[in-house]
PDB file of N, CA and C in Angstrom:
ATOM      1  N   UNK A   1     -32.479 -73.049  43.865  1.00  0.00           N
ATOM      2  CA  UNK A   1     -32.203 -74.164  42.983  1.00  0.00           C
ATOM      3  C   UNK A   1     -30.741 -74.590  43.111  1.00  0.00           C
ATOM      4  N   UNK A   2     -30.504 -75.843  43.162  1.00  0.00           N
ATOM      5  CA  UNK A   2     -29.321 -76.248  43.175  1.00  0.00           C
ATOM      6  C   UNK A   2     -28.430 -76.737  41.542  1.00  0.00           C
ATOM      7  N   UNK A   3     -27.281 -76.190  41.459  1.00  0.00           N
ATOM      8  CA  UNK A   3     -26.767 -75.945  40.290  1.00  0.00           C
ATOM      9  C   UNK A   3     -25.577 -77.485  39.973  1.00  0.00           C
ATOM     10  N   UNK A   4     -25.134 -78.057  41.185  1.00  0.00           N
ATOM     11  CA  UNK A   4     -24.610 -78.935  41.114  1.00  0.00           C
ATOM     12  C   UNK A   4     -24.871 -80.366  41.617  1.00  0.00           C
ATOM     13  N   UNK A   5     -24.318 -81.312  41.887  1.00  0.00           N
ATOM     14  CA  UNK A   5     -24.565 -82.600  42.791  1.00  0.00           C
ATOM     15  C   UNK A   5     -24.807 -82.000  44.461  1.00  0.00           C
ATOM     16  N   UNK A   6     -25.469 -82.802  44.745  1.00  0.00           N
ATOM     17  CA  UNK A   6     -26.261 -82.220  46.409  1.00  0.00           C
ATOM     18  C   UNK A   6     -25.659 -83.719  46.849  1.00  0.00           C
ATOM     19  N   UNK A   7     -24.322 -83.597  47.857  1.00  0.00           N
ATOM     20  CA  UNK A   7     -24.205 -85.264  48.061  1.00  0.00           C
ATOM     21  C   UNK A   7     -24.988 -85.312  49.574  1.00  0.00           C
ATOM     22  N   UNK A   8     -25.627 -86.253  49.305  1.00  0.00           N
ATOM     23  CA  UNK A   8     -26.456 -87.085  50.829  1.00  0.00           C
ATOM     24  C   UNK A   8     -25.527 -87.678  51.648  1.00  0.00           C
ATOM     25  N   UNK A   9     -24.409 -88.548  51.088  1.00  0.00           N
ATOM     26  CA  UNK A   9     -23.458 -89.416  52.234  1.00  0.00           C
ATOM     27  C   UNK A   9     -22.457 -89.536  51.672  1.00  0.00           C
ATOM     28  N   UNK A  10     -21.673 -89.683  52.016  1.00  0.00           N
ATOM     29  CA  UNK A  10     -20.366 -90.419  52.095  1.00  0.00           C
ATOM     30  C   UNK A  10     -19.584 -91.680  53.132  1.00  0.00           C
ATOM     31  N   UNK A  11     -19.080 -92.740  52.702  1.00  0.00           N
ATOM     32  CA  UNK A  11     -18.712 -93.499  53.696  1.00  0.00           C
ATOM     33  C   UNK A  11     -17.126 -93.514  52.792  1.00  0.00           C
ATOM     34  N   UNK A  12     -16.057 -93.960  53.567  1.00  0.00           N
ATOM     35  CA  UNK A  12     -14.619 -93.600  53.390  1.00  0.00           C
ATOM     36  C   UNK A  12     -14.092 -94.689  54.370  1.00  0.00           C
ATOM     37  N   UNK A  13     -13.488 -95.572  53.321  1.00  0.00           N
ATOM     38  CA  UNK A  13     -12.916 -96.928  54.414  1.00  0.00           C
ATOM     39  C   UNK A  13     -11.504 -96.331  54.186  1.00  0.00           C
ATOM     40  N   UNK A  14     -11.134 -95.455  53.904  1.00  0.00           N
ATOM     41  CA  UNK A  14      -9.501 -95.503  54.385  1.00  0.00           C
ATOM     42  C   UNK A  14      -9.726 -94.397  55.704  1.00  0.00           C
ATOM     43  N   UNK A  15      -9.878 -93.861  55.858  1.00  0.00           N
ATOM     44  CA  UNK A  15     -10.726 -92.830  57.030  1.00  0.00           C
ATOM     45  C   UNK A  15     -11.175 -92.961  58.014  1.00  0.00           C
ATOM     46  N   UNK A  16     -11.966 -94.127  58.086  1.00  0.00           N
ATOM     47  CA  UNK A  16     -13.047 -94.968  58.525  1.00  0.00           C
ATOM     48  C   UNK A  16     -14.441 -93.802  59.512  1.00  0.00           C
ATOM     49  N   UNK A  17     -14.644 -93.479  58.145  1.00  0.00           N
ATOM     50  CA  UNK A  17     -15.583 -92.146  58.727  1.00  0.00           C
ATOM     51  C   UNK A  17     -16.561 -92.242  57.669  1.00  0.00           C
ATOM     52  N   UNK A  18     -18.153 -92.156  58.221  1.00  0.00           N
ATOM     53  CA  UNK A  18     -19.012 -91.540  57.520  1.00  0.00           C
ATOM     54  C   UNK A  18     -19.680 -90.276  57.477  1.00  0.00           C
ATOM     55  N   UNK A  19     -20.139 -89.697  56.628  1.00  0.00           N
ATOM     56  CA  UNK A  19     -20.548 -88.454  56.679  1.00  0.00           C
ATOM     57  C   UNK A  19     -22.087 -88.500  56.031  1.00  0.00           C
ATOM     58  N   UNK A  20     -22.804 -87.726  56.654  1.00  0.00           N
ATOM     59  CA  UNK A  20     -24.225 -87.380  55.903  1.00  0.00           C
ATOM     60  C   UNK A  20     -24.392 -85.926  56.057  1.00  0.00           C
ATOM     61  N   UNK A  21     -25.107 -85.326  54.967  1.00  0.00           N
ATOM     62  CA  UNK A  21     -24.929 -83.718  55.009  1.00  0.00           C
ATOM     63  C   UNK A  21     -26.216 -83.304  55.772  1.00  0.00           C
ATOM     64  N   UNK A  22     -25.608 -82.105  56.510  1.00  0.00           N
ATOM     65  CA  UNK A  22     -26.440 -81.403  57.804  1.00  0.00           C
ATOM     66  C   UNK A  22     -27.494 -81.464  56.694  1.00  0.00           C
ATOM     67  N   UNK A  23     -27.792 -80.677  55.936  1.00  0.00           N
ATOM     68  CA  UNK A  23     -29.062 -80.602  55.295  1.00  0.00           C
ATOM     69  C   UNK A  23     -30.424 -81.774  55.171  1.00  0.00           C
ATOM     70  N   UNK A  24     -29.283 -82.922  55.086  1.00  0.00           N
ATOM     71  CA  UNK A  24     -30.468 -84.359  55.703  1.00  0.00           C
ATOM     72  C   UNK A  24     -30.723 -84.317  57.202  1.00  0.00           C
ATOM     73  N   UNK A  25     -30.207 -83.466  57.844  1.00  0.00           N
ATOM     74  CA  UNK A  25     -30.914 -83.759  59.250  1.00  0.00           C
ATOM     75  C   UNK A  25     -32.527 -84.261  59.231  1.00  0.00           C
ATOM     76  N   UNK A  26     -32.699 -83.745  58.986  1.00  0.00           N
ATOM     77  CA  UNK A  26     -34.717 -83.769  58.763  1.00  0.00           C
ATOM     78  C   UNK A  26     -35.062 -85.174  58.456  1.00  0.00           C
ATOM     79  N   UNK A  27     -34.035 -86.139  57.809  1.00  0.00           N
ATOM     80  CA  UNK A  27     -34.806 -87.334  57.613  1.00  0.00           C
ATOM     81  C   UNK A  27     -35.045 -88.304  58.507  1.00  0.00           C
ATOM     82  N   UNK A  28     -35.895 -88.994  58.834  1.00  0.00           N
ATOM     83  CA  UNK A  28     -36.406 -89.836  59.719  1.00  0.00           C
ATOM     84  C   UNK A  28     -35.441 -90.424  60.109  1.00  0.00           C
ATOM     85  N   UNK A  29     -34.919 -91.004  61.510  1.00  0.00           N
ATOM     86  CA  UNK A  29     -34.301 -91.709  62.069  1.00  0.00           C
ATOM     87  C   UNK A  29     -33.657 -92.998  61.801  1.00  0.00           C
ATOM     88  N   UNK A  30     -34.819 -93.962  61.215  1.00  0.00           N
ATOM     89  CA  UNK A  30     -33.851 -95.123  60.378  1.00  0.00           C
ATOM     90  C   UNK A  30     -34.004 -94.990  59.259  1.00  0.00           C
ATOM     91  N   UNK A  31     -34.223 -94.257  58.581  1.00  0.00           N
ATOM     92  CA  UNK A  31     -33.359 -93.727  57.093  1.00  0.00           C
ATOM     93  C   UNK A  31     -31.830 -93.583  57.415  1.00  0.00           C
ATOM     94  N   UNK A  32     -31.844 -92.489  58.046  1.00  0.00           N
ATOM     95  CA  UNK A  32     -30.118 -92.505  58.371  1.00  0.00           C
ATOM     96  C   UNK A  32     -29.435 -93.494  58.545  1.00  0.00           C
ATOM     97  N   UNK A  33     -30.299 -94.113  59.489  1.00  0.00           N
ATOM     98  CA  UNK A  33     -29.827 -95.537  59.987  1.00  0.00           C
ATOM     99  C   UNK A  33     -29.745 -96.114  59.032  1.00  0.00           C
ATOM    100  N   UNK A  34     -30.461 -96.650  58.401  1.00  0.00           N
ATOM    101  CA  UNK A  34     -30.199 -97.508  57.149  1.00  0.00           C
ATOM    102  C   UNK A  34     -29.279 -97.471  56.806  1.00  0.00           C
ATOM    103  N   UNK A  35     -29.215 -95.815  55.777  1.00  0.00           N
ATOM    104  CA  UNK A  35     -28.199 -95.026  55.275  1.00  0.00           C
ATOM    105  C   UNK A  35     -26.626 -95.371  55.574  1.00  0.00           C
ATOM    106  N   UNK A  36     -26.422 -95.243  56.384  1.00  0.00           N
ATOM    107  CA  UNK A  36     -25.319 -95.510  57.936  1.00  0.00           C
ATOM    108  C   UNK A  36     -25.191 -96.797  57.175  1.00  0.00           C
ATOM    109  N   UNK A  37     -25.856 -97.762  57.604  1.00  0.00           N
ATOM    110  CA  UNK A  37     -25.441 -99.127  58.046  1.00  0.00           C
ATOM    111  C   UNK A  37     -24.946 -99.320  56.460  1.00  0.00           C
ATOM    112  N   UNK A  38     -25.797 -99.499  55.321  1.00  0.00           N
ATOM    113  CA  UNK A  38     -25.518 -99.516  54.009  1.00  0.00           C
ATOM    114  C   UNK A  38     -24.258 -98.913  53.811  1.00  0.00           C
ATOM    115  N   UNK A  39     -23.544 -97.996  54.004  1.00  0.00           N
ATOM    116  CA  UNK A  39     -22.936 -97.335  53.286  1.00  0.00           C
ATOM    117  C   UNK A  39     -21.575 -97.928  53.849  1.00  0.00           C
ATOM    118  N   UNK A  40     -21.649 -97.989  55.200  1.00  0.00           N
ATOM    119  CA  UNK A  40     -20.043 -98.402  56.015  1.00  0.00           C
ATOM    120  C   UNK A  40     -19.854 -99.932  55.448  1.00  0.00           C
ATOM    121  N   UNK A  41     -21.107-100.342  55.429  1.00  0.00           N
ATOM    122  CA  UNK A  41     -20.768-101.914  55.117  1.00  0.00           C
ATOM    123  C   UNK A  41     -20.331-102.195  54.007  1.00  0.00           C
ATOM    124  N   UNK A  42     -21.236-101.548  52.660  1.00  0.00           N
ATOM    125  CA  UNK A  42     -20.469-101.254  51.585  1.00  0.00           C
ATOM    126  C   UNK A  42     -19.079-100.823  51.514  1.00  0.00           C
ATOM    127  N   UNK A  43     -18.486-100.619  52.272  1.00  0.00           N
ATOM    128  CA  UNK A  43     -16.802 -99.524  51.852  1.00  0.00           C
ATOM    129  C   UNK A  43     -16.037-100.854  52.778  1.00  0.00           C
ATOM    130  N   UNK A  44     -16.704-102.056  53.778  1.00  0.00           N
ATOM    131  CA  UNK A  44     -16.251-102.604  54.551  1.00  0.00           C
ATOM    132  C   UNK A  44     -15.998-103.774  53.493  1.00  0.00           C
ATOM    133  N   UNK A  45     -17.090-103.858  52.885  1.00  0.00           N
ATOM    134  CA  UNK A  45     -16.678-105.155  51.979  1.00  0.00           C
ATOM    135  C   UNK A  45     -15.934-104.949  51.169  1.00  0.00           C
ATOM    136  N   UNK A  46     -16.049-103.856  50.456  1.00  0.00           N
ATOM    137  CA  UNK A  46     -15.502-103.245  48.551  1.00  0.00           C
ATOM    138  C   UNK A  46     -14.338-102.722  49.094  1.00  0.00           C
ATOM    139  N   UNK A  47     -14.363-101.789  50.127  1.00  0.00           N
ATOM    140  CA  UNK A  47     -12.978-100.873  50.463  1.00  0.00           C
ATOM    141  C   UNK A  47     -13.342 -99.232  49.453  1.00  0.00           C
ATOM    142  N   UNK A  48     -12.472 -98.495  49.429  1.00  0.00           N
ATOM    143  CA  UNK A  48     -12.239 -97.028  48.708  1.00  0.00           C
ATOM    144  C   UNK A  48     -13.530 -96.166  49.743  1.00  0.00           C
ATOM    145  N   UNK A  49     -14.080 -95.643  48.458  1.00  0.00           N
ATOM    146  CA  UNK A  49     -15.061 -94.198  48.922  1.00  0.00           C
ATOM    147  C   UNK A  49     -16.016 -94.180  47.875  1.00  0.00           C
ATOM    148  N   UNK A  50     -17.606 -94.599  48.976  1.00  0.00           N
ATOM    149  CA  UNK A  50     -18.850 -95.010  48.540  1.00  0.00           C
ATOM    150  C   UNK A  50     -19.355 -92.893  48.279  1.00  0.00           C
ATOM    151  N   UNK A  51     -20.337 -92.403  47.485  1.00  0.00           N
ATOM    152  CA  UNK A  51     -20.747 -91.163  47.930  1.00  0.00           C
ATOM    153  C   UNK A  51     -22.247 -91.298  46.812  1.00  0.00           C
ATOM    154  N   UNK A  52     -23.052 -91.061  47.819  1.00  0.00           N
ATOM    155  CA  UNK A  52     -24.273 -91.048  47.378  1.00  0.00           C
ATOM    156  C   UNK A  52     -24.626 -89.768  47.305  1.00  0.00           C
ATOM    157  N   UNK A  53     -25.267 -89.130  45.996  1.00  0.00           N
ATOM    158  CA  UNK A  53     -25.300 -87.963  46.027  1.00  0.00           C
ATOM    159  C   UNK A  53     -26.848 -87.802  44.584  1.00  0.00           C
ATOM    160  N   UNK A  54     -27.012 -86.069  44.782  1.00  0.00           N
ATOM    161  CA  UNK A  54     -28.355 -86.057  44.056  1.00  0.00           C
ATOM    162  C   UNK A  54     -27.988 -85.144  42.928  1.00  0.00           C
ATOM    163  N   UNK A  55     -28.491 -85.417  41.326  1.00  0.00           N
ATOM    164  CA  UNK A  55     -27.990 -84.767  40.279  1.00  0.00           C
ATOM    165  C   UNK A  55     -29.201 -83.054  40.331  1.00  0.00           C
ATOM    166  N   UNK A  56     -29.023 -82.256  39.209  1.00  0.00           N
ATOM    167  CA  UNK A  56     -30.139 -81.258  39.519  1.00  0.00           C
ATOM    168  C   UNK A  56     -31.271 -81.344  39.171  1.00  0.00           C
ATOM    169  N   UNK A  57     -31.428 -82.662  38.299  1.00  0.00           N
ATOM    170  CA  UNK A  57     -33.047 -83.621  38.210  1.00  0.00           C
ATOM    171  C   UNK A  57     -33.810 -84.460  39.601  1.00  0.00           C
ATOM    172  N   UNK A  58     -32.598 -84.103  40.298  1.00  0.00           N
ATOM    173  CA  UNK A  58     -32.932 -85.360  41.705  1.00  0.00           C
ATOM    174  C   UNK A  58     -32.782 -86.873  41.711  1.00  0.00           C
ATOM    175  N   UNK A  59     -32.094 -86.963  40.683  1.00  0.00           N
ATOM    176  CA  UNK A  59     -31.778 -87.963  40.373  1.00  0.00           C
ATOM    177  C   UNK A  59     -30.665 -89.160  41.588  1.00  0.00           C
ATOM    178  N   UNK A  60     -30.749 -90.325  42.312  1.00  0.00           N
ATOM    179  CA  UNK A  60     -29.609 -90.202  43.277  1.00  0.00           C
ATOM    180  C   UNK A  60     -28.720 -91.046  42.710  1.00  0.00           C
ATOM    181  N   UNK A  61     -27.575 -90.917  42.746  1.00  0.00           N
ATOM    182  CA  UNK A  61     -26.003 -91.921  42.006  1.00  0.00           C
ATOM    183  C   UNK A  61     -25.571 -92.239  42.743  1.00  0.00           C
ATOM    184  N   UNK A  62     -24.973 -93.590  42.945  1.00  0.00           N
ATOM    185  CA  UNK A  62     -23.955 -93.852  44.067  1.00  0.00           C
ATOM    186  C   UNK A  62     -22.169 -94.177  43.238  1.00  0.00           C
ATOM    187  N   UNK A  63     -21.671 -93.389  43.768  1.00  0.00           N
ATOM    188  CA  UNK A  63     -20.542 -93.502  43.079  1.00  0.00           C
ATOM    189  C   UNK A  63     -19.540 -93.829  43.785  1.00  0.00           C
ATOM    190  N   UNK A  64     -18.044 -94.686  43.115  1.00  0.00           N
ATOM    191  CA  UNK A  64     -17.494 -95.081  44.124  1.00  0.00           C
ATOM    192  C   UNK A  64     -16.064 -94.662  43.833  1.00  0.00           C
ATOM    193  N   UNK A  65     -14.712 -94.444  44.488  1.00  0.00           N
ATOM    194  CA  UNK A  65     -13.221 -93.790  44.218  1.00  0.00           C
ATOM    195  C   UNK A  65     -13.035 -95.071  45.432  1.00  0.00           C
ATOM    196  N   UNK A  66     -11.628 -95.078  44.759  1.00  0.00           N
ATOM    197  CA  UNK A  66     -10.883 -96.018  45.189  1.00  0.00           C
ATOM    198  C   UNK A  66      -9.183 -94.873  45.143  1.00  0.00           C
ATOM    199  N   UNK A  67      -8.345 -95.410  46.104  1.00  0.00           N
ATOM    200  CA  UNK A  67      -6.954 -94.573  45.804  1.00  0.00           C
ATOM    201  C   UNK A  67      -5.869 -95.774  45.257  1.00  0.00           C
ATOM    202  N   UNK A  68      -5.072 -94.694  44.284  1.00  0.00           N
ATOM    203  CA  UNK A  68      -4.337 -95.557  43.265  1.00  0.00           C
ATOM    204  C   UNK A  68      -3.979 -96.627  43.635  1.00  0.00           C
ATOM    205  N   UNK A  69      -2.887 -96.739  44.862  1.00  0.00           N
ATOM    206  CA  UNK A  69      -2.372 -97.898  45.090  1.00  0.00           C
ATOM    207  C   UNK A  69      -3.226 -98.819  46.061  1.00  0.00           C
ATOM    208  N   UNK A  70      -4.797 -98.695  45.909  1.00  0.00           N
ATOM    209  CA  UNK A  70      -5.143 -99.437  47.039  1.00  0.00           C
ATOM    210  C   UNK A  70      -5.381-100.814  46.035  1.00  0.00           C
ATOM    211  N   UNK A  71      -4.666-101.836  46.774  1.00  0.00           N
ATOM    212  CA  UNK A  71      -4.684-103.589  45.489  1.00  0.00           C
ATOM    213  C   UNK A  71      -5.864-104.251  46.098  1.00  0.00           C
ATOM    214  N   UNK A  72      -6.255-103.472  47.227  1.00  0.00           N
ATOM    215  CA  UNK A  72      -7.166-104.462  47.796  1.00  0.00           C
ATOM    216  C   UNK A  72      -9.310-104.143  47.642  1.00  0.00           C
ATOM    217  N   UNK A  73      -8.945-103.213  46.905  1.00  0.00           N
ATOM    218  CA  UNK A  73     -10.650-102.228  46.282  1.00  0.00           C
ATOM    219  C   UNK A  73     -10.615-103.382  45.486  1.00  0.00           C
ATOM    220  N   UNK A  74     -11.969-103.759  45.323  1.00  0.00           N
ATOM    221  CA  UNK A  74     -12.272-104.204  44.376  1.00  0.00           C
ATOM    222  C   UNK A  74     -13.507-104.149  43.832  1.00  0.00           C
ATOM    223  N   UNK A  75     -12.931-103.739  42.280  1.00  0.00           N
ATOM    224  CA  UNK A  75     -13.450-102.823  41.370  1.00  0.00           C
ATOM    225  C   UNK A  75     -14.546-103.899  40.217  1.00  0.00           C
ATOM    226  N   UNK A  76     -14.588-105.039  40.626  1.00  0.00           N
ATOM    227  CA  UNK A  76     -15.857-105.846  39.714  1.00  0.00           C
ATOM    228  C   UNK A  76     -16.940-106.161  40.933  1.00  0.00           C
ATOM    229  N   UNK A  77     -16.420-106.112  42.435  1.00  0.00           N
ATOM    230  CA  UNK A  77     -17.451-106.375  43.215  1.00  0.00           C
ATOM    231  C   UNK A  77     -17.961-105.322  43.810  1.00  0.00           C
ATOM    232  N   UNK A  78     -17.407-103.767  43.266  1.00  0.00           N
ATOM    233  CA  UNK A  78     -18.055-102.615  43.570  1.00  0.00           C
ATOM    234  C   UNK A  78     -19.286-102.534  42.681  1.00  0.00           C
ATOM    235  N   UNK A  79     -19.041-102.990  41.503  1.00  0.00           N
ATOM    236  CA  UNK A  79     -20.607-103.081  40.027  1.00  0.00           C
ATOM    237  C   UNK A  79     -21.515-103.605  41.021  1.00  0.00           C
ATOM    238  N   UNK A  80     -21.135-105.224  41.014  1.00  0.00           N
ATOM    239  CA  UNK A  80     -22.016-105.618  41.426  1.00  0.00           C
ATOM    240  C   UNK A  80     -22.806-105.254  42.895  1.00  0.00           C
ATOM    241  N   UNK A  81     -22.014-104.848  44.029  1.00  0.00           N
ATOM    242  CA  UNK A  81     -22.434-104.542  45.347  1.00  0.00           C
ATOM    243  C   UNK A  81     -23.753-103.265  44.740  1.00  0.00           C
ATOM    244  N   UNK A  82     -23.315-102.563  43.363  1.00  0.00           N
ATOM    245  CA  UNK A  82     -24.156-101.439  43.592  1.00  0.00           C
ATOM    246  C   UNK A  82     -25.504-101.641  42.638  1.00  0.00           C
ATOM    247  N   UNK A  83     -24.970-102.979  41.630  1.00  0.00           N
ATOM    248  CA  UNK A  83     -26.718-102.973  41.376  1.00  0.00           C
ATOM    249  C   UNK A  83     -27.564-104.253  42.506  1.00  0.00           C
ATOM    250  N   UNK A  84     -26.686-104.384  42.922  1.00  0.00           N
ATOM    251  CA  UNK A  84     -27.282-105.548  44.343  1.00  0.00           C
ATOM    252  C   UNK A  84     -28.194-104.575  45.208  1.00  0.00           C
ATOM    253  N   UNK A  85     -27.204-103.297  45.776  1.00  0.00           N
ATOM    254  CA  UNK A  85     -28.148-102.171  46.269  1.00  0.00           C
ATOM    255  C   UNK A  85     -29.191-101.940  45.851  1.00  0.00           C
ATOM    256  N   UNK A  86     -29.010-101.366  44.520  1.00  0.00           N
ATOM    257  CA  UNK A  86     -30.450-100.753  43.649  1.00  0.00           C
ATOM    258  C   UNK A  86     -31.200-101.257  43.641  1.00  0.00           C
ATOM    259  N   UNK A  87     -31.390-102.631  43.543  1.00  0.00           N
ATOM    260  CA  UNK A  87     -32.341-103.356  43.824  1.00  0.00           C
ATOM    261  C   UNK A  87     -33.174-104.049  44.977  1.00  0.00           C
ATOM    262  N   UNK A  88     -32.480-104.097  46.095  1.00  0.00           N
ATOM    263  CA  UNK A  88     -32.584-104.429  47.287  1.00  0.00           C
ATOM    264  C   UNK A  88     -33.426-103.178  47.988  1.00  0.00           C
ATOM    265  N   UNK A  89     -32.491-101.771  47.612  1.00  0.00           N
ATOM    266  CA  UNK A  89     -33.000-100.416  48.403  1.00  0.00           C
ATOM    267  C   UNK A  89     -33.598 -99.517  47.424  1.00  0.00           C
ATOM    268  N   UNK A  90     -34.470-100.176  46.390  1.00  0.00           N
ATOM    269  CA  UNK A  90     -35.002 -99.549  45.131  1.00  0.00           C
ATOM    270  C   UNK A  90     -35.812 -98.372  46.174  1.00  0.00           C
ATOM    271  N   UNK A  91     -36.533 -99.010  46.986  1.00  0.00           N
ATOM    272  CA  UNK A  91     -38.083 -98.191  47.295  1.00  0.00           C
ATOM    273  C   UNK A  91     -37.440 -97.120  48.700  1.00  0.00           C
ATOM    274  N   UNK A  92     -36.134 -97.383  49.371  1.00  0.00           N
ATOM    275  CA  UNK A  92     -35.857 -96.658  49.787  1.00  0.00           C
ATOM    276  C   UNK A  92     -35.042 -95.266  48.601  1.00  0.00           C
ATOM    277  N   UNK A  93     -34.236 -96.129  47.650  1.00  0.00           N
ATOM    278  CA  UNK A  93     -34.019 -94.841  46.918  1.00  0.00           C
ATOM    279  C   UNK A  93     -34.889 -93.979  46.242  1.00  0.00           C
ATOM    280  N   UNK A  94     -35.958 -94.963  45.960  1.00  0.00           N
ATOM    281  CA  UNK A  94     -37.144 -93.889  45.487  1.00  0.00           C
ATOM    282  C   UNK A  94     -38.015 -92.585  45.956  1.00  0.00           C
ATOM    283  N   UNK A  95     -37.918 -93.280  47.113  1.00  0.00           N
ATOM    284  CA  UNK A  95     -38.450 -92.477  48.625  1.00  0.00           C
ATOM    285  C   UNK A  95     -37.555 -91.010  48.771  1.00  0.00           C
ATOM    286  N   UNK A  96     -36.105 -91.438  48.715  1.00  0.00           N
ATOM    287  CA  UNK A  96     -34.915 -90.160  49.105  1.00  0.00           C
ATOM    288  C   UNK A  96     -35.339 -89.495  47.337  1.00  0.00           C
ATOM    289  N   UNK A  97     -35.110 -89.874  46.385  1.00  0.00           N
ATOM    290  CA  UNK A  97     -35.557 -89.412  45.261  1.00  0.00           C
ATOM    291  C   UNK A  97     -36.858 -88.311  45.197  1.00  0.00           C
ATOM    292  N   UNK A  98     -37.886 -88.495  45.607  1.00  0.00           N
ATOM    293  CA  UNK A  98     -39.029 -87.647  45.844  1.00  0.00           C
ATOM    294  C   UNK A  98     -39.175 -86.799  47.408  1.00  0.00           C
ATOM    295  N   UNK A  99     -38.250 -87.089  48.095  1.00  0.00           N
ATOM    296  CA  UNK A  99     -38.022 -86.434  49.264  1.00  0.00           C
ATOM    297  C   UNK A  99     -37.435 -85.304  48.869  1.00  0.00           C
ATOM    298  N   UNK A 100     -36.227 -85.430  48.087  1.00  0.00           N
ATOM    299  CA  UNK A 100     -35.167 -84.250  47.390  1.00  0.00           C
ATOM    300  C   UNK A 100     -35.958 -83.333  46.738  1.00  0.00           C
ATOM    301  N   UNK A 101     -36.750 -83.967  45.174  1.00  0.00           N
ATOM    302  CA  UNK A 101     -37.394 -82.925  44.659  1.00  0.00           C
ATOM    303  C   UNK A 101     -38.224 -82.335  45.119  1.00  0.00           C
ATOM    304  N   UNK A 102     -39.249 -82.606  46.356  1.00  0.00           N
ATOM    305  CA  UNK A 102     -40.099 -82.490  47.343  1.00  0.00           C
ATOM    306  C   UNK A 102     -39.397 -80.912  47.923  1.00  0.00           C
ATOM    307  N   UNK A 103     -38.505 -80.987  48.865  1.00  0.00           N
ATOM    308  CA  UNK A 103     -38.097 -80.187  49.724  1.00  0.00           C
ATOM    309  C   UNK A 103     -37.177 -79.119  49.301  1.00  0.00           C
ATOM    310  N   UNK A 104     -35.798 -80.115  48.500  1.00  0.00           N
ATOM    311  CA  UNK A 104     -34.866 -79.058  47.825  1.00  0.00           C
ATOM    312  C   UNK A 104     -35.324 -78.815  46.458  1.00  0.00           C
ATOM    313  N   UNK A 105     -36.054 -79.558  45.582  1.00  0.00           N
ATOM    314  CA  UNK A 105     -36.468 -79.163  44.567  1.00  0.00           C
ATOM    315  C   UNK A 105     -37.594 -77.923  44.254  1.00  0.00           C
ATOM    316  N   UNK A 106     -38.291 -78.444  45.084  1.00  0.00           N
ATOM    317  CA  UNK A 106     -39.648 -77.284  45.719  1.00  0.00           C
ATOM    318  C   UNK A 106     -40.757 -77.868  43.978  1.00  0.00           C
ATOM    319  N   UNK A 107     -40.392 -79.385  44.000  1.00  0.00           N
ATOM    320  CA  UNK A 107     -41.276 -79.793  42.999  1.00  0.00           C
ATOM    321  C   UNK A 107     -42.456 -80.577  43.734  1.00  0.00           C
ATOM    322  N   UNK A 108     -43.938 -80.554  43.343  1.00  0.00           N
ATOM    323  CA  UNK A 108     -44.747 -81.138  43.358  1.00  0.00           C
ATOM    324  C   UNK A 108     -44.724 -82.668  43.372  1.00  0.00           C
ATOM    325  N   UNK A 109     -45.231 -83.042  44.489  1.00  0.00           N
ATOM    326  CA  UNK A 109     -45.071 -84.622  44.301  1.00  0.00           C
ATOM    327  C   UNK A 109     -45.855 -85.163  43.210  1.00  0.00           C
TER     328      UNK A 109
END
C-alpha cells in the first residue's frame, strides 16, 4: 500500500525536462505519449512545474510550482489550462485513475 502521493509525471520548463516514473513503464505507448505531449506543452505555455501525481484513494491531481522570481508563470492561465485539461482528458484521466487502483491499489475494478 502506498502511504503517500505516487507522482506519474512531471514536466519542468525551467529544466526543460520531463519525467514519468519507472513504475508507469507498463502503460501503453500513447498514453505516455499523450502524457508527454500534454504535460511539456502545458509548462510551454504556463511556464514553472506541471506534476501529476496519485493521492492514497487514487485519486490523480495536477499540481503546478512556479519559482519566486519567475514574472513570466502565469498563475490565472495555469487555473484555467488545468480545468481546460480536465475536461478535454477527463476519460484519459479516468482511465490512469482505475489503472492505479487496479495495479498499485490491488483494488477491484
Amino acid at each position: 500500500m502506498y502511504q503517500d502521493n505516487v507522482i506519474l509525471c512531471v514536466s519542468n520548463k525551467y529544466e526543460r525536462k520531463y519525467y514519468l516514473n519507472p513504475d508507469f513503464d507498463q502503460l501503453p505507448q500513447p498514453v505516455k505519449d499523450e502524457l508527454k505531449s500534454m504535460c511539456v506543452i502545458y509548462t510551454e505555455e504556463i511556464g514553472g512545474i506541471l506534476t501529476l501525481s496519485f493521492d492514497d484513494d487514487g485519486n490523480l491531481s495536477m499540481t503546478t510550482d512556479a519559482e519566486e522570481n519567475d514574472l513570466l508563470y502565469d498563475e490565472i492561465g495555469s487555473v484555467l489550462k488545468i480545468k481546460q485539461l480536465r475536461r478535454q482528458k477527463s476519460e484519459l484521466f479516468e482511465s490512469l485513475e482505475t489503472y492505479f487502483r487496479v495495479f498499485f491499489l490491488g483494488e477491484d475494478e
